[in-house]
Protein backbone atom coordinates (compact mmCIF):
# COMPACT_ATOMS: atom_id res chain seq x y z
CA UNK A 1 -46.34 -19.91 -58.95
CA UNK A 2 -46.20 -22.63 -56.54
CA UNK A 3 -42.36 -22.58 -56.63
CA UNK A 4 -42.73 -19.20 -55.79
CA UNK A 5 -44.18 -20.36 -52.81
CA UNK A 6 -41.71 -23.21 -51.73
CA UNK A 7 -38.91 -20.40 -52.04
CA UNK A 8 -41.11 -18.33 -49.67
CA UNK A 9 -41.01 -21.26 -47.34
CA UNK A 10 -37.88 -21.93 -47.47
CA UNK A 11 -36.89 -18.10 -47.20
CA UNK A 12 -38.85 -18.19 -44.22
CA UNK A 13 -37.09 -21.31 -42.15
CA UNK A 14 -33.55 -19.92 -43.51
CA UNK A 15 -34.62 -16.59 -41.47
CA UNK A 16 -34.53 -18.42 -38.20
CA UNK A 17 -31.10 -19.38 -38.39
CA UNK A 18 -30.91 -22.49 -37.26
CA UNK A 19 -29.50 -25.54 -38.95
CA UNK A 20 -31.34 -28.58 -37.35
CA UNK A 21 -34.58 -26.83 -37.93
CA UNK A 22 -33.74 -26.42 -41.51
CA UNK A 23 -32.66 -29.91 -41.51
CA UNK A 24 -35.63 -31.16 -40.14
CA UNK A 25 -37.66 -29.63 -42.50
CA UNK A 26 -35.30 -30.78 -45.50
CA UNK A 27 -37.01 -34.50 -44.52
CA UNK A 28 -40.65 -33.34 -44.69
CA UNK A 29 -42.51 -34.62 -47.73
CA UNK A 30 -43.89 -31.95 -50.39
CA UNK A 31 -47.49 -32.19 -50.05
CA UNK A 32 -49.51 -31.28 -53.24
CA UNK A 33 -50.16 -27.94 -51.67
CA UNK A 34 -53.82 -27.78 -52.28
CA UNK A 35 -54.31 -25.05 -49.89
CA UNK A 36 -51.42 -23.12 -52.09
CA UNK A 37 -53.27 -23.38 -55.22
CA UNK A 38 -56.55 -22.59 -53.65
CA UNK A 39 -55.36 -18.82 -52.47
CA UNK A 40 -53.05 -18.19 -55.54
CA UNK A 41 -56.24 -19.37 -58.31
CA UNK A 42 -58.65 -17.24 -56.05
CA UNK A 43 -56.18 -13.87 -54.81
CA UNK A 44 -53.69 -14.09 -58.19
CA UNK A 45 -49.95 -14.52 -58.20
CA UNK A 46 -49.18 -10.83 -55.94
CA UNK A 47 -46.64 -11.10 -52.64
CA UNK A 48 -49.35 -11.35 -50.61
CA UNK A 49 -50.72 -14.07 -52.15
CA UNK A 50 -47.98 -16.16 -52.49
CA UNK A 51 -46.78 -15.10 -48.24
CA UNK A 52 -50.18 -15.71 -47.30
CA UNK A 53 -49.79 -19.46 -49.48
CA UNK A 54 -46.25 -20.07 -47.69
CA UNK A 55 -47.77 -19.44 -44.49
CA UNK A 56 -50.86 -21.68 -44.28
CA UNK A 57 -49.21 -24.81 -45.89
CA UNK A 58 -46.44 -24.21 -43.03
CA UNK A 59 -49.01 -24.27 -40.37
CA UNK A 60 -50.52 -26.67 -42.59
CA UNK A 61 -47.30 -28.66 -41.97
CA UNK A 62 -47.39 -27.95 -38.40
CA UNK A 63 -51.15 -29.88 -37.80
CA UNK A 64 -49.60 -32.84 -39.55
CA UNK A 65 -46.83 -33.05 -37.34
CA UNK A 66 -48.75 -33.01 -35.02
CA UNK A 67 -50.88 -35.39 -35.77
CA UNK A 68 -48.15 -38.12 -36.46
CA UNK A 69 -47.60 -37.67 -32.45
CA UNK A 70 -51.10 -37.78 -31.42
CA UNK A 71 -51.76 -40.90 -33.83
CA UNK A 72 -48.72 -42.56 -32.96
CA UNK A 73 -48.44 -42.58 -36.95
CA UNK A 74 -44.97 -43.21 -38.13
CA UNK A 75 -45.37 -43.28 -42.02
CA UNK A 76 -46.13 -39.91 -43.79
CA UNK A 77 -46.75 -40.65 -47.55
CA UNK A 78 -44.89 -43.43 -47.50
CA UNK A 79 -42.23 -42.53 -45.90
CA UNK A 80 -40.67 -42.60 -42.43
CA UNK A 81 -42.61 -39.39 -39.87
CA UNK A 82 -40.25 -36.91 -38.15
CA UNK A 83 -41.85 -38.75 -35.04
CA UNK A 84 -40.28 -42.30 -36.34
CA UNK A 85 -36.85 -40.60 -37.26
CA UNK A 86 -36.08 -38.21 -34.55
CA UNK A 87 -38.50 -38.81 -31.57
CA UNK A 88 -42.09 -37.26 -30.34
CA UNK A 89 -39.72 -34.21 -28.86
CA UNK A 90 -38.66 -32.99 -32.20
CA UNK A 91 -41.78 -33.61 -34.53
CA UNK A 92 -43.69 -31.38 -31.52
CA UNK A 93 -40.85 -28.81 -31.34
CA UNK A 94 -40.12 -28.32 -35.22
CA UNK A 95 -44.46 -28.22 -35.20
CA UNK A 96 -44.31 -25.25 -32.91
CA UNK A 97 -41.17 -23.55 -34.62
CA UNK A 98 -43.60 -23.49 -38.09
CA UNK A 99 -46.69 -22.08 -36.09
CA UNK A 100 -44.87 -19.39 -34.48
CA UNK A 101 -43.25 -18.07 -37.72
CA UNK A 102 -46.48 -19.00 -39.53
CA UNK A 103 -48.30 -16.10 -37.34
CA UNK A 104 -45.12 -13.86 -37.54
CA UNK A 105 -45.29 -13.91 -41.27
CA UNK A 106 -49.27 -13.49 -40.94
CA UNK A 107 -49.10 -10.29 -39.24
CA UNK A 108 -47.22 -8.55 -41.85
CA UNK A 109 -49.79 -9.07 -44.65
CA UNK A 110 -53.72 -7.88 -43.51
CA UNK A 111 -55.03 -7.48 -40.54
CA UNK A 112 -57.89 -9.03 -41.23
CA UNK A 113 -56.54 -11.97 -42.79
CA UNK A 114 -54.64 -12.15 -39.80
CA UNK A 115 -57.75 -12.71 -37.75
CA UNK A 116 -59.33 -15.17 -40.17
CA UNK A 117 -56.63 -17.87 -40.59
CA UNK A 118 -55.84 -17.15 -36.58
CA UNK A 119 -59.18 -18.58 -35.70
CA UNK A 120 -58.94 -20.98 -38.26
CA UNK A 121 -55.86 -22.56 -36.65
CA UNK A 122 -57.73 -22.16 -32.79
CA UNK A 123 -60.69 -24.17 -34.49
CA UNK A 124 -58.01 -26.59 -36.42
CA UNK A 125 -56.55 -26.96 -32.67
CA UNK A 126 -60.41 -27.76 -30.81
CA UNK A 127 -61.21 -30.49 -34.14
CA UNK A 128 -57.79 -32.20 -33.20
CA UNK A 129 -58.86 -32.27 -29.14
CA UNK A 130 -62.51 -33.67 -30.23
CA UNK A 131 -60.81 -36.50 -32.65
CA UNK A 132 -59.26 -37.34 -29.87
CA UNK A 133 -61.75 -37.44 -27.30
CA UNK A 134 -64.27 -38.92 -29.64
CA UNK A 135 -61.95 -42.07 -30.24
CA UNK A 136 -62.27 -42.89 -26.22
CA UNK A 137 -65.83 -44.91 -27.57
CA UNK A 138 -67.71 -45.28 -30.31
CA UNK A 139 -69.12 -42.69 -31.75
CA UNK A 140 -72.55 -42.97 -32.76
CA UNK A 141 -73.56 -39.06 -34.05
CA UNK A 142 -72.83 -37.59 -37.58
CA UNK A 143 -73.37 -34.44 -35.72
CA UNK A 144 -70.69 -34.59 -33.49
CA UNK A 145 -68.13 -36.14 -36.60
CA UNK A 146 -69.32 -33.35 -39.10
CA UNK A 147 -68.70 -30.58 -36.31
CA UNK A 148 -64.91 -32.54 -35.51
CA UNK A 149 -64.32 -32.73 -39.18
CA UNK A 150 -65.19 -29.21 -40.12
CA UNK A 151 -63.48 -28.06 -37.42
CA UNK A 152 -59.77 -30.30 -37.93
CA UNK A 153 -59.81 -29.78 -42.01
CA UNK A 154 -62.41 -27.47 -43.84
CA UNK A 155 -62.20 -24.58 -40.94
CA UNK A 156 -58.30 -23.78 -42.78
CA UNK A 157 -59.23 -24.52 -46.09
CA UNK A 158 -62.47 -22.02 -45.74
CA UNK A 159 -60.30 -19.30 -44.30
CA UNK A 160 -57.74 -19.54 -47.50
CA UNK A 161 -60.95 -19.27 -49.73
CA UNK A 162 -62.07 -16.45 -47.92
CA UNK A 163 -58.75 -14.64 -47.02
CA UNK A 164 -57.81 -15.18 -50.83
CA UNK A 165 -61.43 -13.38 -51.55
CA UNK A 166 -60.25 -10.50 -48.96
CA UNK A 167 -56.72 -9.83 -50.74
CA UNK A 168 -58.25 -10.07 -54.15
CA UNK A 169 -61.34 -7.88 -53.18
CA UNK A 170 -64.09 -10.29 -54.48
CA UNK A 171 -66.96 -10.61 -52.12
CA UNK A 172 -65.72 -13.08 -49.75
CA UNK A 173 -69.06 -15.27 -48.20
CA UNK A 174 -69.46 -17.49 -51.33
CA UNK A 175 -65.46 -18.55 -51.22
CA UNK A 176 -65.82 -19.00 -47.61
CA UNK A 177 -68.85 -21.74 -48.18
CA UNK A 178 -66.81 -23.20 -51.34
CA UNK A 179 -63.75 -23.53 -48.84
CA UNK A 180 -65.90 -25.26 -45.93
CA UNK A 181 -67.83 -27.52 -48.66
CA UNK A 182 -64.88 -28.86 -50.18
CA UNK A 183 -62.70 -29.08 -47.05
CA UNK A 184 -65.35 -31.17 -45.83
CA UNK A 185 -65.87 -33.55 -48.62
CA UNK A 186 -61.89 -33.42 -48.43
CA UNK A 187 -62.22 -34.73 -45.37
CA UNK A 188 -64.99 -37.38 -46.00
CA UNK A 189 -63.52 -38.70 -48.47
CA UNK A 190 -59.98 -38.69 -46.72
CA UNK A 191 -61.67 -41.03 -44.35
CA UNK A 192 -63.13 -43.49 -47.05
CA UNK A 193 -60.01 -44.13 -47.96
CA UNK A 194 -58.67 -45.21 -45.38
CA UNK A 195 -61.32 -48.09 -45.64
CA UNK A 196 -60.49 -48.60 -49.81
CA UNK A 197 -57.00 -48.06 -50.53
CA UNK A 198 -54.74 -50.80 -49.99
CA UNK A 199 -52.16 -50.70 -47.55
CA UNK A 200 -49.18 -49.45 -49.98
CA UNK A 201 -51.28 -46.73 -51.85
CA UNK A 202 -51.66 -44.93 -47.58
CA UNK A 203 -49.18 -45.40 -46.33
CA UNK A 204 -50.32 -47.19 -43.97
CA UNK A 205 -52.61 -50.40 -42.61
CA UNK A 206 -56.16 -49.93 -44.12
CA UNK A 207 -58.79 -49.65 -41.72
CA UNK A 208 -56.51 -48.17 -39.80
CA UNK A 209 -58.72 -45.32 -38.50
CA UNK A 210 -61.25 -47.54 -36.66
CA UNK A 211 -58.51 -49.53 -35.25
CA UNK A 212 -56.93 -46.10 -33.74
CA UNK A 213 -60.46 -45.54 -32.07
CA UNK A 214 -61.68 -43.23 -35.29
CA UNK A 215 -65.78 -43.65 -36.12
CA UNK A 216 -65.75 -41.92 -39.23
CA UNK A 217 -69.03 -41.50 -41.46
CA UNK A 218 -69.01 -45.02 -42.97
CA UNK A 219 -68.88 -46.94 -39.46
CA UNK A 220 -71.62 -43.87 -38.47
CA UNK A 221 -74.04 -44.98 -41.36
CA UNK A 222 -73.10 -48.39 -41.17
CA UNK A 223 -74.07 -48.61 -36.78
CA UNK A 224 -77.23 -46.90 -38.24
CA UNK A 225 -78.35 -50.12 -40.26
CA UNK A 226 -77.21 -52.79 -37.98
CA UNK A 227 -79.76 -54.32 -35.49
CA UNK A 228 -79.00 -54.22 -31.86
CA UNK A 229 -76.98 -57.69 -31.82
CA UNK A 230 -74.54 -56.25 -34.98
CA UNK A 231 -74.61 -52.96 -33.68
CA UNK A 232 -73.16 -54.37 -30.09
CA UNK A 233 -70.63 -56.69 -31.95
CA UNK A 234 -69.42 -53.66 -34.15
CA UNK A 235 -68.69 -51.59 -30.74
CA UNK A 236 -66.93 -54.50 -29.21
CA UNK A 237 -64.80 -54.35 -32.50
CA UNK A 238 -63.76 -50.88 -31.94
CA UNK A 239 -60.42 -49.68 -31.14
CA UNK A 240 -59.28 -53.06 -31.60
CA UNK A 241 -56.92 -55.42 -33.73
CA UNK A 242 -59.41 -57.12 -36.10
CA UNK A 243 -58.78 -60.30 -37.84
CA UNK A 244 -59.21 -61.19 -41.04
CA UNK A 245 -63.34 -62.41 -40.55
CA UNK A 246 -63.96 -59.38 -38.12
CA UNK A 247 -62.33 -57.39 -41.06
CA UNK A 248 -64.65 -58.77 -43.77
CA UNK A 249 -67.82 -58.52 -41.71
CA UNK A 250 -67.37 -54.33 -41.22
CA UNK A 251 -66.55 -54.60 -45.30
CA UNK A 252 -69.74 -57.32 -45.83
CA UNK A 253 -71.60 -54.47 -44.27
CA UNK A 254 -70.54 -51.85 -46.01
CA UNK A 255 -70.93 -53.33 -49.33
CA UNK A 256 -75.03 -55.15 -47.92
CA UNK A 257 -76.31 -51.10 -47.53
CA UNK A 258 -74.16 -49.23 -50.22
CA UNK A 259 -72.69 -47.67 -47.02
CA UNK A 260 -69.17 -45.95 -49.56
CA UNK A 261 -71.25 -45.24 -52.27
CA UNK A 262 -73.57 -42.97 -49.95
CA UNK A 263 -70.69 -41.56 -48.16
CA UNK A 264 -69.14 -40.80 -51.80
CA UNK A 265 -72.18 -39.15 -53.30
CA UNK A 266 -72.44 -37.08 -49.72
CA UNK A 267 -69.37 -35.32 -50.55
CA UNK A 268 -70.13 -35.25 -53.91
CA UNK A 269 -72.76 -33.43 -53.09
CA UNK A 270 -71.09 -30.63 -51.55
CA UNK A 271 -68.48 -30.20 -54.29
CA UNK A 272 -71.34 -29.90 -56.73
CA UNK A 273 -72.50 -26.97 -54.46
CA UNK A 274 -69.34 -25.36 -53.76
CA UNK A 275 -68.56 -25.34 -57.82
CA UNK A 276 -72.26 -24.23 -58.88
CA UNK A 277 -71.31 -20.70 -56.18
CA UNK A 278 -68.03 -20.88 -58.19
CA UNK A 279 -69.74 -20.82 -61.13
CA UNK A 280 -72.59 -17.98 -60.64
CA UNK A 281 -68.55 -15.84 -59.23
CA UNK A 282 -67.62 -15.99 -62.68
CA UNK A 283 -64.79 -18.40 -61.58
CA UNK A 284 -64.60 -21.61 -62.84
CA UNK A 285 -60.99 -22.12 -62.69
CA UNK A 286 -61.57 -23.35 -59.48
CA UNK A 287 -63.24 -26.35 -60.61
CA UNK A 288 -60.56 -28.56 -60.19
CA UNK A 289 -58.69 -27.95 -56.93
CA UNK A 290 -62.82 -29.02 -55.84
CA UNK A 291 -62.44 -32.02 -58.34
CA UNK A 292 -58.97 -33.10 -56.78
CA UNK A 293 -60.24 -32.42 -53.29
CA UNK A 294 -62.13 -35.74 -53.98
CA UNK A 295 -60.96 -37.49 -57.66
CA UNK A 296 -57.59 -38.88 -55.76
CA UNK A 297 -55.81 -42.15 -54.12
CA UNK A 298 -54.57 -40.90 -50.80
């Protein structure tokens, strides 16, 4: 059914007339549409289902865009970013252009949906302002990454677990904790790699992240175990170029306290959860969109 959805998609751009935004989107890689499969294994293959899937992976789309701006990113699975081929001004524009017919399309299928994946995308919008305002300095707090990370990836993936739960009139609160649990580790383990995938399997430059100003949970855990003369040398490293020793010092430390390994088993940890809910639901074909959410390369 997922080509059910890309026609939806592509019914959807065709409806706004207008040939350089359909062009546009013609260079936009195919994701593997894990938010897709999530609504159409929980809601079934009906219309609403497969609008509802069209919709969130376009303003699924739209986030990413938008992030190639913010990050000044210029790859997108290994290939060139709308940014790099056409300029900041059209990656923002053809972002806005999928939002706005995103939440046209969302209106004509539940109300209530409506609501869910609306706040989803203002909470989506507030994780993208904290990532950015947390990479100004280091950032010390799990706290204030879990709440950023939650709010940037698992706050859409929870409301397509739970609006699938709505249209398919299961009881929605233990989809809605599956979706948060696994959008989380998603994210988690999103940010791991980054650390331990080699430059051609991103995308782009490993260790990237930190570089960029990013303290995900493995520099977190790591600033934890350092004494005070490492922990000042790994702040002085941040947000900057490293070489090739300041490199293999962060990874030295990482490897001294098992820092991946805990990070790993952390999201691990919440996939087990999210599938044992599945699992007392009755639905255990769910199992592996949370097995691919962290079982992958990039």
């Amino acid at each position: 059914m997922l080509r059910a959805v890309e026609r939806k998609i592509e019914q959807f751009i065709l409806e706004l007339d207008d040939d350089n935004t359909v062009m546009l989107y013609k260079k936009l890689p195919v994701g593997k549409r894990l938010r897709a499969k999530l609504i159409l294994k929980i809601a079934g293959e009906s219309l609403s289902a497969i609008k509802l899937s069209a919709v969130v992976e376009m303003i699924h789309l739209a986030s990413l865009l938008h992030d190639d701006v913010i990050d000044d990113a210029y790859v997108r699975r290994n290939r060139p970013s709308i940014n790099a081929l056409y300029g900041n001004k059209s990656a923002i524009m053809l972002g806005d252009i999928l939002y706005s017919k995103g939440f046209y399309e969302l209106n004509n299928i539940d109300s209530k949906v409506s609501k869910i994946v609306s706040n989803a995308v203002t909470q989506l919008s507030l994780g993208e302002q904290a990532d950015v305002l947390l990479a100004n300095r280091f950032n010390s707090s799990k706290e204030h990454y879990m709440k950023m990370i939650y709010q940037k990836t698992a706050s859409l993936i929870e409301a397509c677990a739970y609006s699938g739960a709505i249209l398919a009139n299961k009881n929605p609160i233990p989809y809605q904790t599956y979706g948060r649990n696994i959008g989380i580790a998603f994210q988690i383990i999103d940010d791991i790699l980054d650390i331990t995938s080699s430059s051609d399997t991103l995308g782009k430059p490993s260790m990237h992240d930190f570089v960029e100003g990013k303290t995900t949970l493995p520099y977190i855990y790591l600033y934890e175990k350092l004494n005070n003369d490492d922990k000042t040398k790994l702040i002085s490293l941040h947000k900057k170029e490293l070489s090739s020793d300041e490199l293999n010092w962060i990874l030295a430390g990482f490897k001294e306290y098992n820092i991946i390994e805990k990070c790993i088993k952390e999201a691990q940890t919440l996939v087990e959860e999210a599938l044992s809910l599945m699992n007392k639901e009755g639905n255990i074909s769910l199992q592996k969109i949370a097995k691919d959410m962290i079982d992958r390369e990039f």
